[in-house]
PDB file of N, CA and C in Angstrom:
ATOM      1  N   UNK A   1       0.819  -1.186   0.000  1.00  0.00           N
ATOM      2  CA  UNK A   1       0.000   0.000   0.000  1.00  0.00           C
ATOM      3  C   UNK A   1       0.866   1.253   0.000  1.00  0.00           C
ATOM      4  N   UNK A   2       2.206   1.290   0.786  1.00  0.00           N
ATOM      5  CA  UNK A   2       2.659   2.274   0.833  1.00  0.00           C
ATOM      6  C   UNK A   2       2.904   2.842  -0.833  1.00  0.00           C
ATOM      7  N   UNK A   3       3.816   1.883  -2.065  1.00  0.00           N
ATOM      8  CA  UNK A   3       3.655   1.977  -3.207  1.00  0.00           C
ATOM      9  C   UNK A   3       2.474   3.203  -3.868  1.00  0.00           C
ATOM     10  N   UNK A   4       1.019   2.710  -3.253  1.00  0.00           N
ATOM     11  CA  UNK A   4       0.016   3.520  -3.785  1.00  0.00           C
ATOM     12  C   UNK A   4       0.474   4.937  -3.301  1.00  0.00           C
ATOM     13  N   UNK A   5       0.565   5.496  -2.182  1.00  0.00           N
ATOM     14  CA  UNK A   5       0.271   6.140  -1.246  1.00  0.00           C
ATOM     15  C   UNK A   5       1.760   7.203  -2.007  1.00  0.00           C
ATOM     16  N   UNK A   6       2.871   6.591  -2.079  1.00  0.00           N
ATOM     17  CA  UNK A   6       3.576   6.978  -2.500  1.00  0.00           C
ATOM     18  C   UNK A   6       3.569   7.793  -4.195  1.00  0.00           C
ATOM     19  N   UNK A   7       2.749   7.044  -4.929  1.00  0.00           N
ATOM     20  CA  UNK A   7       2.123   7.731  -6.199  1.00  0.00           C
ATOM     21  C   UNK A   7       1.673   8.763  -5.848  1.00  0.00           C
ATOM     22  N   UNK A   8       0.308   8.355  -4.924  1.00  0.00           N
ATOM     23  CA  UNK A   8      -0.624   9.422  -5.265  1.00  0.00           C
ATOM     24  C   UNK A   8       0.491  10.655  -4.336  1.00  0.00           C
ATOM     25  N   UNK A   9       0.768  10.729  -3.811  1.00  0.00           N
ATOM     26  CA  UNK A   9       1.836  12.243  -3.432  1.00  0.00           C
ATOM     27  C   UNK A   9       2.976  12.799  -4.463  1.00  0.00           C
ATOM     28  N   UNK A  10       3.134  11.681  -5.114  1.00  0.00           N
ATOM     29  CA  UNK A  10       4.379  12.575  -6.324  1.00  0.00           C
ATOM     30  C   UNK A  10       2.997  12.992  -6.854  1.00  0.00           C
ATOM     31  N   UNK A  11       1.450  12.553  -7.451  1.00  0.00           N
ATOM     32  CA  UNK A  11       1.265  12.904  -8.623  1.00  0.00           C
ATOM     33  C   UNK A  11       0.010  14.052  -8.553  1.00  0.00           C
ATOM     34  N   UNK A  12       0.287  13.979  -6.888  1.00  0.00           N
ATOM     35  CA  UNK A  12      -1.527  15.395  -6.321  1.00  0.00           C
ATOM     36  C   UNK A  12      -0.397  16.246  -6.430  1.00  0.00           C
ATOM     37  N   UNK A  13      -1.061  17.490  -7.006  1.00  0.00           N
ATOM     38  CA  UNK A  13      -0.608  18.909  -6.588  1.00  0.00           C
ATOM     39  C   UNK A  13      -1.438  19.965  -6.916  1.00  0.00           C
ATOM     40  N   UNK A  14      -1.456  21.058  -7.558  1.00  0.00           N
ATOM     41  CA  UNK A  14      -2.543  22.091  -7.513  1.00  0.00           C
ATOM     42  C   UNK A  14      -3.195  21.799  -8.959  1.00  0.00           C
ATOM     43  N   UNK A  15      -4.150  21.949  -8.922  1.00  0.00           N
ATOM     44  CA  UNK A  15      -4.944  21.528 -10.606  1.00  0.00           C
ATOM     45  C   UNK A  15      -4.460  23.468 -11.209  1.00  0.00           C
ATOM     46  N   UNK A  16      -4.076  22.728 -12.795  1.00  0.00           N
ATOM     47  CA  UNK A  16      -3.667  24.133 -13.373  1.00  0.00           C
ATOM     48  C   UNK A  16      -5.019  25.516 -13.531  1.00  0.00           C
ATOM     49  N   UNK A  17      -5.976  24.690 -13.411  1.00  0.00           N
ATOM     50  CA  UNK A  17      -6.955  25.366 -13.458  1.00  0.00           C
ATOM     51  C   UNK A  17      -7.418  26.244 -12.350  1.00  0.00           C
ATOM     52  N   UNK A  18      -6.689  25.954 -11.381  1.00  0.00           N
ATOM     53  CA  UNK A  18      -6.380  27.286 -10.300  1.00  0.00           C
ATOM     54  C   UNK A  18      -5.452  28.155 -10.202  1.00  0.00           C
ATOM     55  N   UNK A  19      -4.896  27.898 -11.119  1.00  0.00           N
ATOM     56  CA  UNK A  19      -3.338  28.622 -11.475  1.00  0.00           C
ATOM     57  C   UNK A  19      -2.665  28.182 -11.249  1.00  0.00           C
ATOM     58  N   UNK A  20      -2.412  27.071 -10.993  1.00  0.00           N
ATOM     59  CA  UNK A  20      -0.704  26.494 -10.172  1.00  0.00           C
ATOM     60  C   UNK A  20      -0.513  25.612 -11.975  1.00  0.00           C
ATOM     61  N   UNK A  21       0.422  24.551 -11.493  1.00  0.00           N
ATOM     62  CA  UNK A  21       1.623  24.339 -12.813  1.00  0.00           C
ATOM     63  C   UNK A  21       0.647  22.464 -13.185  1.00  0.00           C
ATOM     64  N   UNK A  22       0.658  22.797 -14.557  1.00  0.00           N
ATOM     65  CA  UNK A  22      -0.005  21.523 -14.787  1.00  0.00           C
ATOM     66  C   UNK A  22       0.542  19.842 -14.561  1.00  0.00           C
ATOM     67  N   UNK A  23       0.125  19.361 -13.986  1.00  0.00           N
ATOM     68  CA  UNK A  23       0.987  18.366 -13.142  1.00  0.00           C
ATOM     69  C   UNK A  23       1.335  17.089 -14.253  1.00  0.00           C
ATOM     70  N   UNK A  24       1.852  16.029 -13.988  1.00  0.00           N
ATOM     71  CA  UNK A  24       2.118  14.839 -15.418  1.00  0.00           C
ATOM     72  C   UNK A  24       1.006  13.954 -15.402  1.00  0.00           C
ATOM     73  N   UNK A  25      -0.457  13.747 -14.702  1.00  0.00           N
ATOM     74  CA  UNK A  25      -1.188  12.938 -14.554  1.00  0.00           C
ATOM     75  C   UNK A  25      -2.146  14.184 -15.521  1.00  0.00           C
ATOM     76  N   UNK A  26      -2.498  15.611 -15.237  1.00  0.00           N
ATOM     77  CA  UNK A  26      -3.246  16.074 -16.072  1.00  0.00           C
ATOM     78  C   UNK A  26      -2.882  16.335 -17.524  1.00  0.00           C
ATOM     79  N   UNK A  27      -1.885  15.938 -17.475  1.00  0.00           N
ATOM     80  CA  UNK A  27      -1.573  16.387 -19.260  1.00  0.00           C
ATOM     81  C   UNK A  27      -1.079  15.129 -20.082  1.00  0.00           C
ATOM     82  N   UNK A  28      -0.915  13.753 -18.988  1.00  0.00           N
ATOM     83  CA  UNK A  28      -0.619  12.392 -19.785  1.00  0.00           C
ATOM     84  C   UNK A  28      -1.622  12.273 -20.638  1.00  0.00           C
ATOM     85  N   UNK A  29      -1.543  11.423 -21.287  1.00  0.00           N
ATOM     86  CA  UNK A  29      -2.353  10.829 -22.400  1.00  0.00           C
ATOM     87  C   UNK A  29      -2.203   9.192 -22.552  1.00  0.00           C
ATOM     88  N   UNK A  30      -3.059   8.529 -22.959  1.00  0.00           N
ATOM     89  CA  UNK A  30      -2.594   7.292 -23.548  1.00  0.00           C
ATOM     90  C   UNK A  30      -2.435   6.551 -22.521  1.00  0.00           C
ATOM     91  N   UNK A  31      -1.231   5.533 -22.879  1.00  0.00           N
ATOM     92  CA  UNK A  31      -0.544   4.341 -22.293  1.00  0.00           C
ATOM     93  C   UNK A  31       0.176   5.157 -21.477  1.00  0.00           C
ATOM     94  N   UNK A  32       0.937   6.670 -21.304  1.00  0.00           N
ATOM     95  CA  UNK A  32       1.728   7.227 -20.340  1.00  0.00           C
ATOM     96  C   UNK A  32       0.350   7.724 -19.204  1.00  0.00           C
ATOM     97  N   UNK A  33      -0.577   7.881 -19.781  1.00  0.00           N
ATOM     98  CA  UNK A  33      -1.928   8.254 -18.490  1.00  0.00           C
ATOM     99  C   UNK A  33      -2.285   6.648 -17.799  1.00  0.00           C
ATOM    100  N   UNK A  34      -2.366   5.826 -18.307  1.00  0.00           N
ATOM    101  CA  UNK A  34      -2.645   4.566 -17.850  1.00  0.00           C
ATOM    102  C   UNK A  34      -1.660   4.219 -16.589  1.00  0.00           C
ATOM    103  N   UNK A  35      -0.402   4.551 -17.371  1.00  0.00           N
ATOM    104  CA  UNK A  35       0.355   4.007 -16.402  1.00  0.00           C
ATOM    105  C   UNK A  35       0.437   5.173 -15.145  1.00  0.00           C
ATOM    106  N   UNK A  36       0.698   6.077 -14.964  1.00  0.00           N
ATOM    107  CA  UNK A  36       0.490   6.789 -13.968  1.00  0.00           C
ATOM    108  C   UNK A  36      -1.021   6.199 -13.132  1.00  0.00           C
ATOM    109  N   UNK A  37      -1.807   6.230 -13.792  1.00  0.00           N
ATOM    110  CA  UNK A  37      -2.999   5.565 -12.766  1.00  0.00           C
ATOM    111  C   UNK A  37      -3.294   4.523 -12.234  1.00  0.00           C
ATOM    112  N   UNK A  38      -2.547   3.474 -12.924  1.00  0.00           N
ATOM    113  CA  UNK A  38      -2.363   2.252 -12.128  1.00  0.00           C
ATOM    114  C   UNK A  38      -1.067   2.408 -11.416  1.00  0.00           C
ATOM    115  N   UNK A  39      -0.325   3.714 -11.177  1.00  0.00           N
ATOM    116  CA  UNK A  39       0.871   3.566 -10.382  1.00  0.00           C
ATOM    117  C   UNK A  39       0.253   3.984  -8.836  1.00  0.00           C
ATOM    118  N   UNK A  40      -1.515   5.209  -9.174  1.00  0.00           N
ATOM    119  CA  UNK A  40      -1.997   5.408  -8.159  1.00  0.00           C
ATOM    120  C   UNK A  40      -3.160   4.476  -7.381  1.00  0.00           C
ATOM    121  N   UNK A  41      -3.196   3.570  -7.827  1.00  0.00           N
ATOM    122  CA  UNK A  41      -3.818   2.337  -7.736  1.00  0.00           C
ATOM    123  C   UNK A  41      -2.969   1.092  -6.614  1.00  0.00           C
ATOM    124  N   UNK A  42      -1.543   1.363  -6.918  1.00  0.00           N
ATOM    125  CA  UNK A  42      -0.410   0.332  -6.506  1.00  0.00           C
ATOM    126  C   UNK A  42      -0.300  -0.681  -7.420  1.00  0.00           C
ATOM    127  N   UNK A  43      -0.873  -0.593  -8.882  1.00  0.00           N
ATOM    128  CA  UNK A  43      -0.338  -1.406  -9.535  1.00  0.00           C
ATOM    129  C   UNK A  43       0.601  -0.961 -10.781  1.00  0.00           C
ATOM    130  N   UNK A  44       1.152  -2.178 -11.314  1.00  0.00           N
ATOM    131  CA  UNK A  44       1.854  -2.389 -12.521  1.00  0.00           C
ATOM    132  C   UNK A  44       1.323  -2.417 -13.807  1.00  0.00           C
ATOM    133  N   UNK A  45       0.569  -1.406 -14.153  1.00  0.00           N
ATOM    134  CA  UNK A  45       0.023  -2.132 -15.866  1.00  0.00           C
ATOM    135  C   UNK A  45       1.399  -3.310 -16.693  1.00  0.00           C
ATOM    136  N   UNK A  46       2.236  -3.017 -16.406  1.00  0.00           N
ATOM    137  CA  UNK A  46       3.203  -3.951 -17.621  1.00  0.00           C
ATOM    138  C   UNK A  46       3.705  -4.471 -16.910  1.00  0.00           C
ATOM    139  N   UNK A  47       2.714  -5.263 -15.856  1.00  0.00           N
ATOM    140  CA  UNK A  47       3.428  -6.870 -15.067  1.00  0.00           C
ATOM    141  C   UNK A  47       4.043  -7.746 -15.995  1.00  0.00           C
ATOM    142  N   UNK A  48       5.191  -7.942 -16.106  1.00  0.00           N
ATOM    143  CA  UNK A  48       5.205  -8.846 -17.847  1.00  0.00           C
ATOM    144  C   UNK A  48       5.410 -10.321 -16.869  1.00  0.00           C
ATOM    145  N   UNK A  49       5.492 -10.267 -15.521  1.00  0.00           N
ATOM    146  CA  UNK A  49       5.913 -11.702 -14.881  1.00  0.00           C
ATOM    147  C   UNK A  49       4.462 -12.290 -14.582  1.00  0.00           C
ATOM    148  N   UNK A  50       3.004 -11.870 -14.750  1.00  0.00           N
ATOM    149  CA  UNK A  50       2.512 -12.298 -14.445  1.00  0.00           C
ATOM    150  C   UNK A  50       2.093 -13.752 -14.361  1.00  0.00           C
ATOM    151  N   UNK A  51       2.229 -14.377 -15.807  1.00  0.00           N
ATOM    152  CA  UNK A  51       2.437 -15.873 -16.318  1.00  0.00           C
ATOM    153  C   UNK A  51       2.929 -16.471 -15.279  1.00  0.00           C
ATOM    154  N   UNK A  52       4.247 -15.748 -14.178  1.00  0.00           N
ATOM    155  CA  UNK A  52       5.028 -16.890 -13.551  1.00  0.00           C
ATOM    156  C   UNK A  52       4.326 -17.166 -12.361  1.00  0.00           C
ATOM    157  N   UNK A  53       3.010 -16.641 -11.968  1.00  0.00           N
ATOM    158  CA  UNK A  53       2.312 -16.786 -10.895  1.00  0.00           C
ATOM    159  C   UNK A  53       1.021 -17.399 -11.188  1.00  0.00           C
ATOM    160  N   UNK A  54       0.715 -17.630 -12.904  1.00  0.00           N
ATOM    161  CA  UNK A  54      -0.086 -18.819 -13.078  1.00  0.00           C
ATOM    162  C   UNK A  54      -0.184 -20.387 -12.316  1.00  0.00           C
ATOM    163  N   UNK A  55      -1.193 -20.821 -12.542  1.00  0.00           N
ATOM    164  CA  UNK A  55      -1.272 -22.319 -12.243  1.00  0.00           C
ATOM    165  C   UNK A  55      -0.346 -22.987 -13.316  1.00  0.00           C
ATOM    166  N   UNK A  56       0.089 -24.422 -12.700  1.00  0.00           N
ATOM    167  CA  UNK A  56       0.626 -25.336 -13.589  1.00  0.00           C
ATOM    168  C   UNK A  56      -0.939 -25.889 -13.884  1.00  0.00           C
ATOM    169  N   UNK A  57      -0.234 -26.525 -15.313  1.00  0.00           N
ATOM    170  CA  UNK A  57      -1.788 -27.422 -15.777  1.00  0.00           C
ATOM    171  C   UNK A  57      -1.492 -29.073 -15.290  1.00  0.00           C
ATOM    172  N   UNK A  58      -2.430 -29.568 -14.854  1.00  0.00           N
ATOM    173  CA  UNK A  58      -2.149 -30.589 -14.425  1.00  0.00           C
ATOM    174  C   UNK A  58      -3.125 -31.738 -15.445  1.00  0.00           C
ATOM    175  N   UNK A  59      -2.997 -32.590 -15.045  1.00  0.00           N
ATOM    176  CA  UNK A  59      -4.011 -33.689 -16.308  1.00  0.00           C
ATOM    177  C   UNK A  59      -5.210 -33.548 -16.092  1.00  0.00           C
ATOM    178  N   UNK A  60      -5.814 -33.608 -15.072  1.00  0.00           N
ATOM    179  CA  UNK A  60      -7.220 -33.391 -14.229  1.00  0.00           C
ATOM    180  C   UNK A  60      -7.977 -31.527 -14.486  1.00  0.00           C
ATOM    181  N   UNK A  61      -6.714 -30.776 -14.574  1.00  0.00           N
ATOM    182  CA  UNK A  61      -6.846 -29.213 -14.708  1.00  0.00           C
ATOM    183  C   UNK A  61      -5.660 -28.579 -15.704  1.00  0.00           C
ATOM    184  N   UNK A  62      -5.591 -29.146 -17.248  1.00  0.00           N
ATOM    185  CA  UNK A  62      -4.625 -28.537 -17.662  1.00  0.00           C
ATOM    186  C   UNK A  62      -4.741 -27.109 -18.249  1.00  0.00           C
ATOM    187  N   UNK A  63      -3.923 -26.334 -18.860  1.00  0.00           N
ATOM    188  CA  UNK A  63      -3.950 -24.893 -19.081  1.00  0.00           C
ATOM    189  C   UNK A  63      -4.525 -25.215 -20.427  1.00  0.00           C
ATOM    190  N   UNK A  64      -5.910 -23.705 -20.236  1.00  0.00           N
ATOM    191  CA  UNK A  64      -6.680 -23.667 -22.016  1.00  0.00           C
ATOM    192  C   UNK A  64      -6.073 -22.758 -22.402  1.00  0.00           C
ATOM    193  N   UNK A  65      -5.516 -23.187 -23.770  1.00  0.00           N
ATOM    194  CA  UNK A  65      -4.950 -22.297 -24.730  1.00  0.00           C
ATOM    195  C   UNK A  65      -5.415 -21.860 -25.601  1.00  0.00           C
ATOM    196  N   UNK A  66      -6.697 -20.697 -26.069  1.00  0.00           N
ATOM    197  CA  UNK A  66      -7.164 -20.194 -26.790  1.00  0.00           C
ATOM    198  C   UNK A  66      -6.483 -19.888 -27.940  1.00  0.00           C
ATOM    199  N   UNK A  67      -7.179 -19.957 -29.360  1.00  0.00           N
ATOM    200  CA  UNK A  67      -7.169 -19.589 -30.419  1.00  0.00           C
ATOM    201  C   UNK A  67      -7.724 -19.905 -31.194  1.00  0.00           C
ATOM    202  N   UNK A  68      -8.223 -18.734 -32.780  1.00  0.00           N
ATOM    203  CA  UNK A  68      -9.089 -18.707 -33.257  1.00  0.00           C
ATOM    204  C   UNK A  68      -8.724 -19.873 -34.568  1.00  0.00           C
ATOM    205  N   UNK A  69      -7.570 -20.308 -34.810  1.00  0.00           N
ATOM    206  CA  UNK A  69      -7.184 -21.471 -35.379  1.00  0.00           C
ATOM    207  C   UNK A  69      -7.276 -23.291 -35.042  1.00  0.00           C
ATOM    208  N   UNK A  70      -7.831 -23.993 -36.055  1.00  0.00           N
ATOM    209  CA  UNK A  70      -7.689 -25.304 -35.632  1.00  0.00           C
ATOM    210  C   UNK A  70      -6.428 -26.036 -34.637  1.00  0.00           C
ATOM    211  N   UNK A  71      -5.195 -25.290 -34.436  1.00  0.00           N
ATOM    212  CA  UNK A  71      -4.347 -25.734 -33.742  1.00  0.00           C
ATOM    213  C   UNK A  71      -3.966 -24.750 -33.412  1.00  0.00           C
ATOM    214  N   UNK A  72      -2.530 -24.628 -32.510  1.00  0.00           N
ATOM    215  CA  UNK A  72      -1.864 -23.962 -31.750  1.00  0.00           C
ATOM    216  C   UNK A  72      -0.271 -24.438 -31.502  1.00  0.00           C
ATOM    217  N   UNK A  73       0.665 -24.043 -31.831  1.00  0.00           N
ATOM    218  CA  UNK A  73       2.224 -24.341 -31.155  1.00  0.00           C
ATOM    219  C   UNK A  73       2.321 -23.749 -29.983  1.00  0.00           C
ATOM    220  N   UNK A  74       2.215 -24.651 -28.935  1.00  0.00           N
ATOM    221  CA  UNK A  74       2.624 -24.117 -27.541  1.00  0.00           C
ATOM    222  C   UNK A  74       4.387 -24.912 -27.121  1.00  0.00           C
ATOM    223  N   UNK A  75       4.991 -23.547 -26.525  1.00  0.00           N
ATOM    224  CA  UNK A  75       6.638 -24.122 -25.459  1.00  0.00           C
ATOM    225  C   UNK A  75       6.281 -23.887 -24.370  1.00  0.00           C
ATOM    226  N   UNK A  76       6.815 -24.933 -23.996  1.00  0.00           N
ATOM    227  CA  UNK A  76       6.846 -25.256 -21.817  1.00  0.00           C
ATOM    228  C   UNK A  76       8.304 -25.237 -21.692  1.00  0.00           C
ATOM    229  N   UNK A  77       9.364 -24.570 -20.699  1.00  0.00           N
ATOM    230  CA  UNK A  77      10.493 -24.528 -20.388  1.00  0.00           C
ATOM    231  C   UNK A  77      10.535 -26.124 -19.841  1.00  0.00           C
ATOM    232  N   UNK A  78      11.641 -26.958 -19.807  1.00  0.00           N
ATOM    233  CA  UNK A  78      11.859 -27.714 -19.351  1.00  0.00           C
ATOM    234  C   UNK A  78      11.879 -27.498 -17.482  1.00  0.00           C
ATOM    235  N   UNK A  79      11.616 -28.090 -16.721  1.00  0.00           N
ATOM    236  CA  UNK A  79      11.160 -27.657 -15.009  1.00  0.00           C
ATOM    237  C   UNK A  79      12.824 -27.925 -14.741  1.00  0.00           C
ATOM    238  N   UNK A  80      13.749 -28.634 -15.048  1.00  0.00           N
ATOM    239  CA  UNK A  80      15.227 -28.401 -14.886  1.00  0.00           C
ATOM    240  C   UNK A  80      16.263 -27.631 -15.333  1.00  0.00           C
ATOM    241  N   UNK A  81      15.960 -27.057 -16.724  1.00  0.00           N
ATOM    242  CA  UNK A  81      16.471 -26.479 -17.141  1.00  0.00           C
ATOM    243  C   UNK A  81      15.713 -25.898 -18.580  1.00  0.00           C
ATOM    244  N   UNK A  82      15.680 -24.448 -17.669  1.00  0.00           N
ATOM    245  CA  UNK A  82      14.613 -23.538 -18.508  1.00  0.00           C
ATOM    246  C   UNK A  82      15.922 -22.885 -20.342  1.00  0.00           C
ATOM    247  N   UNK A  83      16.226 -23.279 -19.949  1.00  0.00           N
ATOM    248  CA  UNK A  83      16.987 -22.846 -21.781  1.00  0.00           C
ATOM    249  C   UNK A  83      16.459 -23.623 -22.828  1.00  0.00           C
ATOM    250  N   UNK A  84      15.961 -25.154 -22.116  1.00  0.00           N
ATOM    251  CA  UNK A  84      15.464 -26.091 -23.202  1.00  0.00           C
ATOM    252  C   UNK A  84      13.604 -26.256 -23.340  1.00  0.00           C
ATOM    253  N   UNK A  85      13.506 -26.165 -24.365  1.00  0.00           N
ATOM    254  CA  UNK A  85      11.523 -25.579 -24.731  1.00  0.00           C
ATOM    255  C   UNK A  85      11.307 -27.135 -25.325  1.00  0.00           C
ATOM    256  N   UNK A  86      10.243 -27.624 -24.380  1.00  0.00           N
ATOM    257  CA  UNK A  86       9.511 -28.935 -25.573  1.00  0.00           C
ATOM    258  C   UNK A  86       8.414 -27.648 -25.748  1.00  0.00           C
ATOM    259  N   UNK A  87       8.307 -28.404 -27.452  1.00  0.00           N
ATOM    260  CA  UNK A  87       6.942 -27.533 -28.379  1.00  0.00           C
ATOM    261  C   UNK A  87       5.978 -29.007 -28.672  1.00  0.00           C
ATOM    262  N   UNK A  88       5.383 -28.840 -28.391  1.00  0.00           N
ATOM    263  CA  UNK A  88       3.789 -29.076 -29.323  1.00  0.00           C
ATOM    264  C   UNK A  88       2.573 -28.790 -29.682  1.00  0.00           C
ATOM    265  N   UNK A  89       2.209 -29.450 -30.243  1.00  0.00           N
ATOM    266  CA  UNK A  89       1.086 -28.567 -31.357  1.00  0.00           C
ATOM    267  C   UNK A  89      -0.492 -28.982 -31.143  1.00  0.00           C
ATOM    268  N   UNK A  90      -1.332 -28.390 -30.326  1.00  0.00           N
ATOM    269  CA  UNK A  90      -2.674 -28.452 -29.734  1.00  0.00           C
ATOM    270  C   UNK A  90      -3.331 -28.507 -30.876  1.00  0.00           C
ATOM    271  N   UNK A  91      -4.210 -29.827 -31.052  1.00  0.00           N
ATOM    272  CA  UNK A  91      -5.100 -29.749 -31.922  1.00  0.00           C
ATOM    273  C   UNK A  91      -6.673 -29.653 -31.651  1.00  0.00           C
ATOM    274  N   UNK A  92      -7.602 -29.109 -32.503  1.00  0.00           N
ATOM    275  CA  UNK A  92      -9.123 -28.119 -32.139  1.00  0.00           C
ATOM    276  C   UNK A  92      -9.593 -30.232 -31.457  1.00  0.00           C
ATOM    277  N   UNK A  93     -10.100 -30.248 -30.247  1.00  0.00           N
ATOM    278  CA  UNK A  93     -11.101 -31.541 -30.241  1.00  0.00           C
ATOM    279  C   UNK A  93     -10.525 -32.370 -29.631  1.00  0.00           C
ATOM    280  N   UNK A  94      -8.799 -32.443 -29.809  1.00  0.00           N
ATOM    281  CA  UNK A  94      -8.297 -33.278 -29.120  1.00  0.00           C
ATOM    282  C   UNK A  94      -8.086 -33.291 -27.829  1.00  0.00           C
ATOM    283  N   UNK A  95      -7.861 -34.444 -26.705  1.00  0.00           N
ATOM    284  CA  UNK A  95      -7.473 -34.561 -25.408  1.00  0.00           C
ATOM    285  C   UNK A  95      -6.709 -33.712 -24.660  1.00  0.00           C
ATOM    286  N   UNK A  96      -6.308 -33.785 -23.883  1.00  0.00           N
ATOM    287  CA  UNK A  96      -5.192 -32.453 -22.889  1.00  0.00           C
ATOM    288  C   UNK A  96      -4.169 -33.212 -23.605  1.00  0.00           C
ATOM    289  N   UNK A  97      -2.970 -32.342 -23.612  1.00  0.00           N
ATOM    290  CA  UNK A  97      -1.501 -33.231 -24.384  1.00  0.00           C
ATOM    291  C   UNK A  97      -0.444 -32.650 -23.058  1.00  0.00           C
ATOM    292  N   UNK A  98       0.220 -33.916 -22.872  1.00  0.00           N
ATOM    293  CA  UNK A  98       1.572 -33.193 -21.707  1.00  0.00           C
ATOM    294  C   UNK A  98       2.439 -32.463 -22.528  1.00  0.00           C
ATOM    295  N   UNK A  99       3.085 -31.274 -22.384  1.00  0.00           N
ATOM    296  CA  UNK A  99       4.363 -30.701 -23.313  1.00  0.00           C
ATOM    297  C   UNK A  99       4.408 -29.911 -21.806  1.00  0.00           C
ATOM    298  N   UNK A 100       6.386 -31.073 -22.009  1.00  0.00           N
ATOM    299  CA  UNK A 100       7.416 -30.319 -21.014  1.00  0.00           C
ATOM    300  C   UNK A 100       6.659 -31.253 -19.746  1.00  0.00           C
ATOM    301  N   UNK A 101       6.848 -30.349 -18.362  1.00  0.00           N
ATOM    302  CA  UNK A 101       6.015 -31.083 -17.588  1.00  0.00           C
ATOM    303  C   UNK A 101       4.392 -30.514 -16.964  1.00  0.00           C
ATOM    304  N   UNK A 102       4.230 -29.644 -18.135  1.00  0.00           N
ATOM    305  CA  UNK A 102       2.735 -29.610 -18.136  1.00  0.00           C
ATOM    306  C   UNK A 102       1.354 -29.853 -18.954  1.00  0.00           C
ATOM    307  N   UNK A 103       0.414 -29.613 -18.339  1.00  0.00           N
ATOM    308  CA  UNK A 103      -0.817 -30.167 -19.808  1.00  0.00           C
ATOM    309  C   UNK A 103      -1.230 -29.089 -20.242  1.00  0.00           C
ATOM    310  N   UNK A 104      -1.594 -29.431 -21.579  1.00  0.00           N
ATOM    311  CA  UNK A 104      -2.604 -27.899 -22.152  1.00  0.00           C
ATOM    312  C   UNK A 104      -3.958 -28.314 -22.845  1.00  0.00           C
ATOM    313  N   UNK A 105      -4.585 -27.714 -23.411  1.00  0.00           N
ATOM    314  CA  UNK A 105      -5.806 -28.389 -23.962  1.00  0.00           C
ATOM    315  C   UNK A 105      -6.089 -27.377 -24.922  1.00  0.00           C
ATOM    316  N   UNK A 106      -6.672 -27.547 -26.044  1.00  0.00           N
ATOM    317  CA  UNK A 106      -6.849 -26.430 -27.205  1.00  0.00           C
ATOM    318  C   UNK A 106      -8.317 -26.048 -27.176  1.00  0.00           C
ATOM    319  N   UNK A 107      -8.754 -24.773 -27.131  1.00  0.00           N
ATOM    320  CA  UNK A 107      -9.707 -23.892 -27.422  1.00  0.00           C
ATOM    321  C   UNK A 107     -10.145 -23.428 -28.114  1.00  0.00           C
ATOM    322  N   UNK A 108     -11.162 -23.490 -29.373  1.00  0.00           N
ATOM    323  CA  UNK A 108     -11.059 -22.107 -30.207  1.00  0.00           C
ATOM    324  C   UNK A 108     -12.393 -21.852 -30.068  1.00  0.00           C
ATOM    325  N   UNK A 109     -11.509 -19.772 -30.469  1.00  0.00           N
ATOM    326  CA  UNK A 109     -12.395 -19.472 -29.919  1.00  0.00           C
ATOM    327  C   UNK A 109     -12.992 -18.511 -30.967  1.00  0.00           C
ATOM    328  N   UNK A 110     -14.144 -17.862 -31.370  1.00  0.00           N
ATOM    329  CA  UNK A 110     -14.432 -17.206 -32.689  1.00  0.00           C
ATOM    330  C   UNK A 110     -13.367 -16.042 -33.170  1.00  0.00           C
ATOM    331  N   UNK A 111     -13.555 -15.582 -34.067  1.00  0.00           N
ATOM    332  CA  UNK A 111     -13.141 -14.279 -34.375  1.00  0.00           C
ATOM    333  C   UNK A 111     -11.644 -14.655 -35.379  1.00  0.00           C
ATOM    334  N   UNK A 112     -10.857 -13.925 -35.831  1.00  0.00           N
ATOM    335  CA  UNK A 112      -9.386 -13.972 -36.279  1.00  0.00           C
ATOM    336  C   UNK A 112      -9.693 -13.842 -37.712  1.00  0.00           C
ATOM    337  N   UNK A 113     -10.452 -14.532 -38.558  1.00  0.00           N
ATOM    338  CA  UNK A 113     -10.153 -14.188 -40.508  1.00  0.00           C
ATOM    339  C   UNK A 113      -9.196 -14.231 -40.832  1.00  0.00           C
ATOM    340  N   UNK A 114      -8.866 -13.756 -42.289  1.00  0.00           N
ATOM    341  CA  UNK A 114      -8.174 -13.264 -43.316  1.00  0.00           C
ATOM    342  C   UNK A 114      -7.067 -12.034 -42.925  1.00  0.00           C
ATOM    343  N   UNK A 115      -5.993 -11.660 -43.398  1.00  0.00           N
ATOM    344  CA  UNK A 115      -5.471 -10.557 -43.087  1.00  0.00           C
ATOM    345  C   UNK A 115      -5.771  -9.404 -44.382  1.00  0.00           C
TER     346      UNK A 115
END
């Protein structure tokens, strides 16, 4: 919480519209306004580790891998040594498949076309 608490004080100050100096949360835009507001939130918009706090898929509960294609190429790091990737290839209907030491199962889901 402190994180939040800590935002929101760099990013309150006088609104320019009282005369004081326009602050970086009123004049962001975009993905630079986003991120300031989830910085006053206490979060990360560009968690990029989030994946590593996923579930493993297990046979009983393996991971759905959406896409709007009959198959899918999914890599699982090897659980001993993450430099080495087993790949395989999820097909639309078929069973959960183990790749690496987890399961996945294929999804599709509407939408994607032509380019």
């Amino acid at each position: 919480m402190m994180r939040g608490a800590r935002a929101q004080a760099l990013y309150a100050s006088v609104r320019a519209s009282s005369g004081g100096v326009v602050t970086n949360l009123e004049n962001a835009t975009g993905l630079y306004k986003a991120e300031l507001e989830g910085k006053m939130r206490g979060e990360d918009i560009f968690d990029h580790h989030a994946f590593l706090r996923a579930p493993t898929g297990t046979e009983e509960s393996p991971c759905v891998v959406e896409s709007t294609m009959e198959y899918r190429v999914v890599g699982s790091p090897d659980p001993d040594d993450d430099s080495i990737i087993h790949w395989g290839r999820l097909e639309e209907g078929a069973p959960p498949m183990k790749i690496g030491s987890e399961w996945f199962v294929h999804k599709r889901v509407p939408g994607g076309g032509h380019h």
